[in-house]
C-alpha atoms as a PDB file:
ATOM      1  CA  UNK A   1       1.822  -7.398  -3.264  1.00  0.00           C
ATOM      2  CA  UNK A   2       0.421  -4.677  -1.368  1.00  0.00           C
ATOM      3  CA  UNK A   3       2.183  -2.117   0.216  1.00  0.00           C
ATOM      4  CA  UNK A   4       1.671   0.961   2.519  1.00  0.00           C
ATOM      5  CA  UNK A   5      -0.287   2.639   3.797  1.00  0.00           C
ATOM      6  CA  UNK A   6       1.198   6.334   3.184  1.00  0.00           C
ATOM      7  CA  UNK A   7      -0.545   9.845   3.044  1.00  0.00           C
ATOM      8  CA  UNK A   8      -2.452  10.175   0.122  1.00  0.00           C
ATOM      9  CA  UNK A   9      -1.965  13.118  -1.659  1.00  0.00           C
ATOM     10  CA  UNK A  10      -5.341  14.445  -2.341  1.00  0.00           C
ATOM     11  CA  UNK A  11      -7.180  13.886   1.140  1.00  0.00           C
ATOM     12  CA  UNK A  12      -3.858  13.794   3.206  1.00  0.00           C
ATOM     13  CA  UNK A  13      -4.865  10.584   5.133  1.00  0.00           C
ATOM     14  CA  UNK A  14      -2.617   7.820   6.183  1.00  0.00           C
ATOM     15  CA  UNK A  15      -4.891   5.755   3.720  1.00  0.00           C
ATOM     16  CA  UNK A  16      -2.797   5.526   0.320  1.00  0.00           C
ATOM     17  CA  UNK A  17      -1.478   2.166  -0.993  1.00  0.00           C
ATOM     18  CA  UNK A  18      -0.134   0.604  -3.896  1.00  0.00           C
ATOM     19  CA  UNK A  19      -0.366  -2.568  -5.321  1.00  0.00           C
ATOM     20  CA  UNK A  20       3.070  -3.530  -6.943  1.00  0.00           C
ATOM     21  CA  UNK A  21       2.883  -5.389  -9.827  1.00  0.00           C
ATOM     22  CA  UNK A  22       6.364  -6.762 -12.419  1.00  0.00           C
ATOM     23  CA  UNK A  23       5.799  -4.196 -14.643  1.00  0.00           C
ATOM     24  CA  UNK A  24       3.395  -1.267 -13.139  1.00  0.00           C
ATOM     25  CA  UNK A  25       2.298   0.004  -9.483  1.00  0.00           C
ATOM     26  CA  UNK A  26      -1.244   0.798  -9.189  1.00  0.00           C
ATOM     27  CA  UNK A  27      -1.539   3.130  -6.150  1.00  0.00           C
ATOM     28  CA  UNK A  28      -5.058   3.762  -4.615  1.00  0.00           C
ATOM     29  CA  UNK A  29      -6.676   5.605  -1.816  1.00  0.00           C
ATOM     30  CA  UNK A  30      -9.347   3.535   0.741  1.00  0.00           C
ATOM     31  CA  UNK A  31     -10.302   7.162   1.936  1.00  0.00           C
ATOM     32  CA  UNK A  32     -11.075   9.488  -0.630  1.00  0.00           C
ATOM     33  CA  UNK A  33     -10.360   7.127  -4.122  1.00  0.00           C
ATOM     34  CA  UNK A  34      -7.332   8.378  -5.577  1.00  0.00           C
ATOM     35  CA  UNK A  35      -5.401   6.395  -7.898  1.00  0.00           C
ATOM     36  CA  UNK A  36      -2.521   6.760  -9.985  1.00  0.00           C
ATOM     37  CA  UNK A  37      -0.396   4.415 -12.138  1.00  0.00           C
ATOM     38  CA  UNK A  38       2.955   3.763 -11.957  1.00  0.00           C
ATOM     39  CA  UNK A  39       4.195   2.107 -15.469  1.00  0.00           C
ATOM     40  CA  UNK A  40       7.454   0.938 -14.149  1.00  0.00           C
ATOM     41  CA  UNK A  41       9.124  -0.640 -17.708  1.00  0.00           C
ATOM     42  CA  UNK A  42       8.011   2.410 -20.262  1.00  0.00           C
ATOM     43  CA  UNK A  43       8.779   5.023 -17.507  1.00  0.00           C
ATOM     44  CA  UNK A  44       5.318   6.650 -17.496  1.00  0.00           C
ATOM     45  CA  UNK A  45       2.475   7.753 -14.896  1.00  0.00           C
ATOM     46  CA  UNK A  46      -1.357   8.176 -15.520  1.00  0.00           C
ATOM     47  CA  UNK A  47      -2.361  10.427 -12.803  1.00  0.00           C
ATOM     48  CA  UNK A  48      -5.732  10.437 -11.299  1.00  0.00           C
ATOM     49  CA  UNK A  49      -7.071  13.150 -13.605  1.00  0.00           C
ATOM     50  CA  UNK A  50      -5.984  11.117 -16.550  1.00  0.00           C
ATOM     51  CA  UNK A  51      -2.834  13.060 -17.853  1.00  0.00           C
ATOM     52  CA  UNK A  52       0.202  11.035 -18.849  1.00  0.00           C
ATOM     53  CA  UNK A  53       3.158  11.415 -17.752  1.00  0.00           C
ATOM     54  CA  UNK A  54       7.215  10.388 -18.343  1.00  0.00           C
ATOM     55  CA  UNK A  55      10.122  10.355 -15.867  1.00  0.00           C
ATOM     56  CA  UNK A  56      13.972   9.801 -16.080  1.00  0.00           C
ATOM     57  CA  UNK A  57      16.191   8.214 -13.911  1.00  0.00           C
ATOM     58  CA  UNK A  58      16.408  11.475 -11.810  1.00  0.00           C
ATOM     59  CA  UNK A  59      12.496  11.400 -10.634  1.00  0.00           C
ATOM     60  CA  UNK A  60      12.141  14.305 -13.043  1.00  0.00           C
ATOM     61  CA  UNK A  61       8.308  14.388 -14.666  1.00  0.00           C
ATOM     62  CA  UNK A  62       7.360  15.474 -18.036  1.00  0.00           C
ATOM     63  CA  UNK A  63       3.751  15.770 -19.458  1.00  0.00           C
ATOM     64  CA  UNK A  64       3.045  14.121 -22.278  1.00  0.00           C
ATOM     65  CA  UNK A  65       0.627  13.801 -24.792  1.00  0.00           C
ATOM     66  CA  UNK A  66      -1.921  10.463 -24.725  1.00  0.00           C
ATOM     67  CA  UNK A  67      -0.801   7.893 -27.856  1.00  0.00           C
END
């Protein structure tokens, strides 16, 4: 399911979207390429310059190291 769009946070256009899947979110940019992904059942984010990262049930991000 796709849903959006949202201002991307690189190029600041109303052009972000994600595409929600059961266990990750894969969220993309039309205008400038962005992406990101959301790994929704082990809690972590690969961000668009390929650094992982894990959050808690707070929204609270910490880096960690690729495994």
């Amino acid at each position: 399911m796709i849903v959006g769009p949202w201002q991307c946070d690189e190029c600041k256009q109303l052009s972000a979207y994600a595409d929600k899947k059961s266990d990750r979110n894969e969220i993309f940019c039309r205008n400038c390429g962005f992406r990101r992904t959301v790994h929704t059942k082990k809690r972590r984010i690969i961000e668009n310059d390929g650094t992982l990262w894990e959050y808690d049930g707070a929204g609270n991000k910490t880096r960690v190291r690729m495994q």
